[in-house]
PDB file of N, CA and C in Angstrom:
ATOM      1  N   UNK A   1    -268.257 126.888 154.250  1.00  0.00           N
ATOM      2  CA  UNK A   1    -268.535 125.676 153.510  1.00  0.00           C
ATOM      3  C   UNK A   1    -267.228 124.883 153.334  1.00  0.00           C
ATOM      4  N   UNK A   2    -267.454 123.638 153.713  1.00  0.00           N
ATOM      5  CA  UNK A   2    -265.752 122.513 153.315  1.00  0.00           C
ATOM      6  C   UNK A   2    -265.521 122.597 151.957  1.00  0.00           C
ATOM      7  N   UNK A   3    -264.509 122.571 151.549  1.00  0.00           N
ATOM      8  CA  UNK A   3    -263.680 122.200 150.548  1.00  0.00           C
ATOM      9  C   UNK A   3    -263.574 120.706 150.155  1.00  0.00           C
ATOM     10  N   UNK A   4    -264.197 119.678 148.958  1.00  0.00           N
ATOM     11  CA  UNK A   4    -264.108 118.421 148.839  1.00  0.00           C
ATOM     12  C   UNK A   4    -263.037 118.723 147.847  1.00  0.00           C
ATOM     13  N   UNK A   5    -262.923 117.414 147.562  1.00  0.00           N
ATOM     14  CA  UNK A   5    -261.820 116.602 146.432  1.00  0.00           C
ATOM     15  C   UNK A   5    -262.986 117.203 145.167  1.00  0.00           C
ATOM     16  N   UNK A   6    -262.691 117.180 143.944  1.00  0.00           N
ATOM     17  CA  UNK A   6    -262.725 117.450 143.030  1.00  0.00           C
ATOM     18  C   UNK A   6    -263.729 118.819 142.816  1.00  0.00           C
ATOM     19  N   UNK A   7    -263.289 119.240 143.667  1.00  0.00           N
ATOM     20  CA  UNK A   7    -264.491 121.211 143.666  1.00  0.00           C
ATOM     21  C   UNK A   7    -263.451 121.614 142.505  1.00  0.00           C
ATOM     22  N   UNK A   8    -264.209 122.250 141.889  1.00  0.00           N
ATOM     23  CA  UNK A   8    -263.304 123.107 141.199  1.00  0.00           C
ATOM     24  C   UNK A   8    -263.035 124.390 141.085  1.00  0.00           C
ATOM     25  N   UNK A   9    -261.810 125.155 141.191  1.00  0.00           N
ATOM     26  CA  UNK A   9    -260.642 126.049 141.230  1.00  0.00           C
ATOM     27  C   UNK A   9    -260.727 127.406 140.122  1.00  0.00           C
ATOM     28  N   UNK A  10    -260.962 128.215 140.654  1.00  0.00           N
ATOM     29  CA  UNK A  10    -260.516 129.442 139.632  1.00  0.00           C
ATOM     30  C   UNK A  10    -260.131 130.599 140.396  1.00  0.00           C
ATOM     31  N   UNK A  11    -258.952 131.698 139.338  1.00  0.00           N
ATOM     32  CA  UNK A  11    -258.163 132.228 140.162  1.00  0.00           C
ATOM     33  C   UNK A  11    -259.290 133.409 140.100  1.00  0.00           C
ATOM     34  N   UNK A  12    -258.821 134.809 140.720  1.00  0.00           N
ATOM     35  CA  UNK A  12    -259.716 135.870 140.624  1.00  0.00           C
ATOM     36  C   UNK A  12    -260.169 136.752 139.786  1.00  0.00           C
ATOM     37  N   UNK A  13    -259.581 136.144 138.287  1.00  0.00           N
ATOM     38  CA  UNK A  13    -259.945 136.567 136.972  1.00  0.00           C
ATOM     39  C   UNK A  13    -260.728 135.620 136.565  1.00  0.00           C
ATOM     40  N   UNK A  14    -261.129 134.357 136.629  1.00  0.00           N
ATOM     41  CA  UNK A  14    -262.210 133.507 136.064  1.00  0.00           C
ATOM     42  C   UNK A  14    -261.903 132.424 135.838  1.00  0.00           C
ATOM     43  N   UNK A  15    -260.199 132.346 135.725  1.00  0.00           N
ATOM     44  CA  UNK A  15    -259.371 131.738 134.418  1.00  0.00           C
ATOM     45  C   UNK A  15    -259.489 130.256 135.754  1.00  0.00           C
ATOM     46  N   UNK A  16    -259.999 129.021 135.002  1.00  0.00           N
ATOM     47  CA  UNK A  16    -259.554 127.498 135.582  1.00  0.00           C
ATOM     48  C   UNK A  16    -258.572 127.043 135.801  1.00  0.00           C
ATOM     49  N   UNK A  17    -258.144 126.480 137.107  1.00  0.00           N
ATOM     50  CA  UNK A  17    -256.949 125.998 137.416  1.00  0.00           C
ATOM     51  C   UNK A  17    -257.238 124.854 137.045  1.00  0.00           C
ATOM     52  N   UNK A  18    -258.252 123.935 137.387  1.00  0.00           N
ATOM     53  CA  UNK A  18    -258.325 122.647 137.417  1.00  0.00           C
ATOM     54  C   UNK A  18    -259.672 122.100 138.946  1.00  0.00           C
ATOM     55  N   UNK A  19    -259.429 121.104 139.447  1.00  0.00           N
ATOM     56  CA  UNK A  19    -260.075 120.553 140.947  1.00  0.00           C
ATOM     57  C   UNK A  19    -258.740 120.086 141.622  1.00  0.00           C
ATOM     58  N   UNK A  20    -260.334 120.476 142.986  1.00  0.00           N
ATOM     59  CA  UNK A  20    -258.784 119.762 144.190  1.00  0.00           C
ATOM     60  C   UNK A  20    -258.563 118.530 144.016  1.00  0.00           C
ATOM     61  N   UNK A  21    -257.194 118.150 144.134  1.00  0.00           N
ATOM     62  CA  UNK A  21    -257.330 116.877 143.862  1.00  0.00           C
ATOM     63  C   UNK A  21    -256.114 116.200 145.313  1.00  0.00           C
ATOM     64  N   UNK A  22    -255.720 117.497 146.171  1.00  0.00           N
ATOM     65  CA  UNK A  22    -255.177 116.658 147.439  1.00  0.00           C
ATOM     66  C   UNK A  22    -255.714 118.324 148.565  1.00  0.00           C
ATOM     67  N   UNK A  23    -255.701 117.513 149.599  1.00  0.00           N
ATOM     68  CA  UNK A  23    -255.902 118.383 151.247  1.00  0.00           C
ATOM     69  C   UNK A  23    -254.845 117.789 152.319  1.00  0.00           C
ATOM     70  N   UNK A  24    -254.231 119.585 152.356  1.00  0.00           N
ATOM     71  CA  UNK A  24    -253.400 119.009 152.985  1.00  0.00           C
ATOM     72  C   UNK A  24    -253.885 119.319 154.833  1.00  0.00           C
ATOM     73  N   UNK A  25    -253.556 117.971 155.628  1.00  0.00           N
ATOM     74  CA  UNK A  25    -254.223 118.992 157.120  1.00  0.00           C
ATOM     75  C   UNK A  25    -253.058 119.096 157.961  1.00  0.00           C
ATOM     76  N   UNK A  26    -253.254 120.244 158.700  1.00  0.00           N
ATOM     77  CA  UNK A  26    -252.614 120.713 159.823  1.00  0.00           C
ATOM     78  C   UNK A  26    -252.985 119.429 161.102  1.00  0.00           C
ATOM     79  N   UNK A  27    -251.737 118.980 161.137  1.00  0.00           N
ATOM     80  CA  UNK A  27    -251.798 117.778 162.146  1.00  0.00           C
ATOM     81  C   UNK A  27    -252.199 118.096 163.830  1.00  0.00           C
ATOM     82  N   UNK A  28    -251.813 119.633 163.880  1.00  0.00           N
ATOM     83  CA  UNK A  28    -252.279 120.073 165.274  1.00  0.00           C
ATOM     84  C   UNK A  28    -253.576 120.583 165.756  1.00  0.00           C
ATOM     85  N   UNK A  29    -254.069 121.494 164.247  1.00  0.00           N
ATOM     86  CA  UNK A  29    -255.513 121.374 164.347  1.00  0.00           C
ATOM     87  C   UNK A  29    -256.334 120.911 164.249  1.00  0.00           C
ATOM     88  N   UNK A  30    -256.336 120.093 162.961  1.00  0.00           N
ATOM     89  CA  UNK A  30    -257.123 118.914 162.279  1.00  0.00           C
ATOM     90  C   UNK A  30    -257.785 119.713 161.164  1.00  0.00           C
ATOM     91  N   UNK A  31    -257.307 120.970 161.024  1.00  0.00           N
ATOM     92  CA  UNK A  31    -258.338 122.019 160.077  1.00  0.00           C
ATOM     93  C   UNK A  31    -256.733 121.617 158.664  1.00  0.00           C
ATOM     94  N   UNK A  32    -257.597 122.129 157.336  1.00  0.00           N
ATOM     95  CA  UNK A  32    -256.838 121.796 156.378  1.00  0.00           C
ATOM     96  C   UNK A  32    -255.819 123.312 156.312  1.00  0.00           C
ATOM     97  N   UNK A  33    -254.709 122.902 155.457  1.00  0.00           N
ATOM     98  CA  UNK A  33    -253.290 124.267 155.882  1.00  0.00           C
ATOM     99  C   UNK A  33    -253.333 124.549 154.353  1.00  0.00           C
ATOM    100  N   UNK A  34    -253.430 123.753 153.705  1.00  0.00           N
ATOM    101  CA  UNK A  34    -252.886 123.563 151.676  1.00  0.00           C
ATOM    102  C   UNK A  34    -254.380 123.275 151.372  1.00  0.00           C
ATOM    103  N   UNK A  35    -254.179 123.830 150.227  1.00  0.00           N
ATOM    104  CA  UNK A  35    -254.879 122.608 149.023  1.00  0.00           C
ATOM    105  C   UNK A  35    -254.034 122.529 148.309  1.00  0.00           C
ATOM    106  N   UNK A  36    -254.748 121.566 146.702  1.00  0.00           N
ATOM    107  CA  UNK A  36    -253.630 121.221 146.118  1.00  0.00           C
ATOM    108  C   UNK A  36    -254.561 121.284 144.730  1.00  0.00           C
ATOM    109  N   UNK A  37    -254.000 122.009 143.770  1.00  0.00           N
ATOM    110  CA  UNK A  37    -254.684 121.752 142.432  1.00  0.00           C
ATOM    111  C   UNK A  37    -254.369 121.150 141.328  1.00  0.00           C
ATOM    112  N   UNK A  38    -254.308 119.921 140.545  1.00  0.00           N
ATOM    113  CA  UNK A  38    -253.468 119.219 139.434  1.00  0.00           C
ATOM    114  C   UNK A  38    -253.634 119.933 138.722  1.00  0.00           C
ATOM    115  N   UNK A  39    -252.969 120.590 137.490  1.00  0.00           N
ATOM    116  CA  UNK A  39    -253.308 121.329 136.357  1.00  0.00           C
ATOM    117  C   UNK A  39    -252.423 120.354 134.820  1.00  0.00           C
ATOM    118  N   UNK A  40    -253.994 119.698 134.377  1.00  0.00           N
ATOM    119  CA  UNK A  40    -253.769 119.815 133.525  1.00  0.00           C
ATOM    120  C   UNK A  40    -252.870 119.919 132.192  1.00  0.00           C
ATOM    121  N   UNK A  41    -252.790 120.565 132.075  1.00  0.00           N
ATOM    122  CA  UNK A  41    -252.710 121.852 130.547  1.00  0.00           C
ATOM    123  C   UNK A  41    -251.446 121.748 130.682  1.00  0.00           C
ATOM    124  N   UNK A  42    -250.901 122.100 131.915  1.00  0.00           N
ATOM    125  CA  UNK A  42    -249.430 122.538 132.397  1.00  0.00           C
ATOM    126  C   UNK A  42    -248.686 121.386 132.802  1.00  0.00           C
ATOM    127  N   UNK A  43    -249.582 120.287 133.428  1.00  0.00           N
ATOM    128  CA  UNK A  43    -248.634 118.672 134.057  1.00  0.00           C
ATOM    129  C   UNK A  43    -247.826 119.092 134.801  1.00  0.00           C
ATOM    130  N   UNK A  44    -248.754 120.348 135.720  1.00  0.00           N
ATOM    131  CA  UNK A  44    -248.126 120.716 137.083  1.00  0.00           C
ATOM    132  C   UNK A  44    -248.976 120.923 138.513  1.00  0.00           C
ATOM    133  N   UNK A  45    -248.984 121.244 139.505  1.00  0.00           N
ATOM    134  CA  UNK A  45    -249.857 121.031 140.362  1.00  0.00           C
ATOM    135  C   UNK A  45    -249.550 122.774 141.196  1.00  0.00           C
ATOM    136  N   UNK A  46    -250.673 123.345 141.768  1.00  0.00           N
ATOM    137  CA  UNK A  46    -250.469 124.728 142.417  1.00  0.00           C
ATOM    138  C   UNK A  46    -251.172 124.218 143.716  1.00  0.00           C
ATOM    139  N   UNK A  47    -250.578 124.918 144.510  1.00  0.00           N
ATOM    140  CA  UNK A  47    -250.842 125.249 146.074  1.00  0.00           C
ATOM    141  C   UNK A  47    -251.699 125.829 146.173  1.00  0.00           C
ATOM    142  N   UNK A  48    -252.666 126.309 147.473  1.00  0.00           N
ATOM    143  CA  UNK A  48    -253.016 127.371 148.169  1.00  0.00           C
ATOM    144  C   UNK A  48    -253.849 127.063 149.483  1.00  0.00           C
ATOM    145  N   UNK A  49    -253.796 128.420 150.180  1.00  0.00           N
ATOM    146  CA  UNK A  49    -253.941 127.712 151.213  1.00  0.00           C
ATOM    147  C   UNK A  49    -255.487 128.527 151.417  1.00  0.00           C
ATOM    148  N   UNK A  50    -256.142 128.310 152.899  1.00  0.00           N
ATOM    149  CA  UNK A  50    -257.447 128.868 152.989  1.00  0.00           C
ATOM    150  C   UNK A  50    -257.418 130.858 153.094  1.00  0.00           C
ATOM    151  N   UNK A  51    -256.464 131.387 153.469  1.00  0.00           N
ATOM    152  CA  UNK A  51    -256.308 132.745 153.100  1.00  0.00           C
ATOM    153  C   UNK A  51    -256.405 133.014 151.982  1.00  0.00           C
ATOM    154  N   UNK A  52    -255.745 132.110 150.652  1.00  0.00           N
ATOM    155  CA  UNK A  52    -256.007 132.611 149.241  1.00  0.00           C
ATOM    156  C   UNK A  52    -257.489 132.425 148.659  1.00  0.00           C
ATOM    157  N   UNK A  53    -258.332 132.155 149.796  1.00  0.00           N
ATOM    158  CA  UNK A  53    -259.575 131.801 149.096  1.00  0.00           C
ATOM    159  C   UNK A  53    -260.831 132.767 149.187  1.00  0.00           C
ATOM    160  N   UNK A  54    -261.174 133.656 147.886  1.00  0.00           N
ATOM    161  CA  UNK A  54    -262.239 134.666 148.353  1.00  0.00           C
ATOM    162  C   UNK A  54    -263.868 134.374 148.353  1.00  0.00           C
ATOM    163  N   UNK A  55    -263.799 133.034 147.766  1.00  0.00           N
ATOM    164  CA  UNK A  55    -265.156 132.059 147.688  1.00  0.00           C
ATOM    165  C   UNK A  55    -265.647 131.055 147.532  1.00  0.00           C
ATOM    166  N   UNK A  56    -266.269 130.344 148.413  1.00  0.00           N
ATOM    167  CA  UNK A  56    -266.303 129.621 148.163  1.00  0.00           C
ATOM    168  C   UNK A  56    -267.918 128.744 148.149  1.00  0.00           C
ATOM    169  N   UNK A  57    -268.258 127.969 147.139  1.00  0.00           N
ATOM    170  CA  UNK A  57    -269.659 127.509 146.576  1.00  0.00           C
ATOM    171  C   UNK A  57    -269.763 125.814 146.616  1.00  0.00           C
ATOM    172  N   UNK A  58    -270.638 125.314 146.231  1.00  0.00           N
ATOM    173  CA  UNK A  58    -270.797 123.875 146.452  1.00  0.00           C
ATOM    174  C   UNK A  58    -270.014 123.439 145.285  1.00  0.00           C
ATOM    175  N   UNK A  59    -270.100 124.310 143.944  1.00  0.00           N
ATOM    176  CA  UNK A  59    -269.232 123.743 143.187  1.00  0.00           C
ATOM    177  C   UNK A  59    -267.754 124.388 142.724  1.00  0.00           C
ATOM    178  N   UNK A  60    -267.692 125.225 143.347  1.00  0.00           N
ATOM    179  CA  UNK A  60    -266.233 126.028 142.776  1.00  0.00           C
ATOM    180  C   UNK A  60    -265.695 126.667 144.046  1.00  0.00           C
ATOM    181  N   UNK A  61    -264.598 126.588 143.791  1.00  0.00           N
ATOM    182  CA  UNK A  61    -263.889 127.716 144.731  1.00  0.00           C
ATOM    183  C   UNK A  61    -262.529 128.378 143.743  1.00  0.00           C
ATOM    184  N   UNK A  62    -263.278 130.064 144.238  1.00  0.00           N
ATOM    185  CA  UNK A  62    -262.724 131.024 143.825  1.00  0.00           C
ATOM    186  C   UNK A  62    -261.658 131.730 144.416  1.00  0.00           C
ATOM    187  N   UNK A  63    -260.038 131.742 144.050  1.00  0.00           N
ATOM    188  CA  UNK A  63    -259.096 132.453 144.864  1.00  0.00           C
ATOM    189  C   UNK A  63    -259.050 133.733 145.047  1.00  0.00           C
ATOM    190  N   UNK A  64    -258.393 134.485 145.665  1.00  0.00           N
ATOM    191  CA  UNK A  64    -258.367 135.988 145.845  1.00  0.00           C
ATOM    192  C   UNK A  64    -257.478 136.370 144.779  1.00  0.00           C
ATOM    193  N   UNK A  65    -256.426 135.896 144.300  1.00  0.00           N
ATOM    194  CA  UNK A  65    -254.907 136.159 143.696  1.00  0.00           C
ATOM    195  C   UNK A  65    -255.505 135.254 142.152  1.00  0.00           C
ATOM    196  N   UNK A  66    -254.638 135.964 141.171  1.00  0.00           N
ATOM    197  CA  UNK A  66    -254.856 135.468 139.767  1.00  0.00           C
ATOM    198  C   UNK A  66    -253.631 134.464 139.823  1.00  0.00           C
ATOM    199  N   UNK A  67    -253.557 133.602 138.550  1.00  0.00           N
ATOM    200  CA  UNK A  67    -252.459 132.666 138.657  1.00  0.00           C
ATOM    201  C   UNK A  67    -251.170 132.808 138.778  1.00  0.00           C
ATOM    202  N   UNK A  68    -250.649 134.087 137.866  1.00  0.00           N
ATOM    203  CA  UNK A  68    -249.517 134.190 137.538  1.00  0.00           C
ATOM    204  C   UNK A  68    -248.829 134.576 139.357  1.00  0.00           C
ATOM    205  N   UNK A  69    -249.592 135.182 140.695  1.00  0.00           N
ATOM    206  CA  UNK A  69    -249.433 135.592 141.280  1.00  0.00           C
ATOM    207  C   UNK A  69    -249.251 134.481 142.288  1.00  0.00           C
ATOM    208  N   UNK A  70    -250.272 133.716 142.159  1.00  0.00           N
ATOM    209  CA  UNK A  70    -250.170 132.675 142.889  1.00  0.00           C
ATOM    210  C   UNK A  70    -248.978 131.646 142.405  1.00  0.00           C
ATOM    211  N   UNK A  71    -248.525 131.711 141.284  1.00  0.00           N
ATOM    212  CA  UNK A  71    -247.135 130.612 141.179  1.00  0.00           C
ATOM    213  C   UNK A  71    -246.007 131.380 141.436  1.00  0.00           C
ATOM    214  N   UNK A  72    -246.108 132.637 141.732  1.00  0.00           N
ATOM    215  CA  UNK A  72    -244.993 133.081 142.632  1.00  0.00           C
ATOM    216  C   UNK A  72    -244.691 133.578 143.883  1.00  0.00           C
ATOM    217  N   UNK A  73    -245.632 132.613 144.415  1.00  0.00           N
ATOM    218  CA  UNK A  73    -245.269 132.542 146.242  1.00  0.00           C
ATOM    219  C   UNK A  73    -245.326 131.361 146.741  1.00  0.00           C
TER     220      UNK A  73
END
């Protein structure tokens, strides 16, 4: 299933990042490399790419990695 602009984000504990709010694409494939999540709360923005993703639904997409894990890579 694609990934739109404002799906919204949670890590693999439940906890809300926020929605996508940029895609980034691989210029050689045309397939997307990033996403991009604004957060809020924090007035910061997190990465990830389609490997960090363990699900994904019409309205959410769920990462594999919890947050604290994902802001340190």
């Amino acid at each position: 299933m694609e990934i739109e602009y404002g799906t919204l984000v949670t890590d693999k504990n439940g906890k809300t990042l926020g929605k996508v709010s940029y895609i980034i694409m691989d210029s050689w494939s045309g397939e997307p490399s990033k996403y991009m999540v604004r957060r809020e709360k924090e007035d910061d923005a997190v990465f990830f790419t389609p490997e960090q993703i363990a699900e994904v639904t019409k309205k959410m997409v769920k990462l594999n990695m919890a947050i604290e894990e994902l802001e340190q890579t």
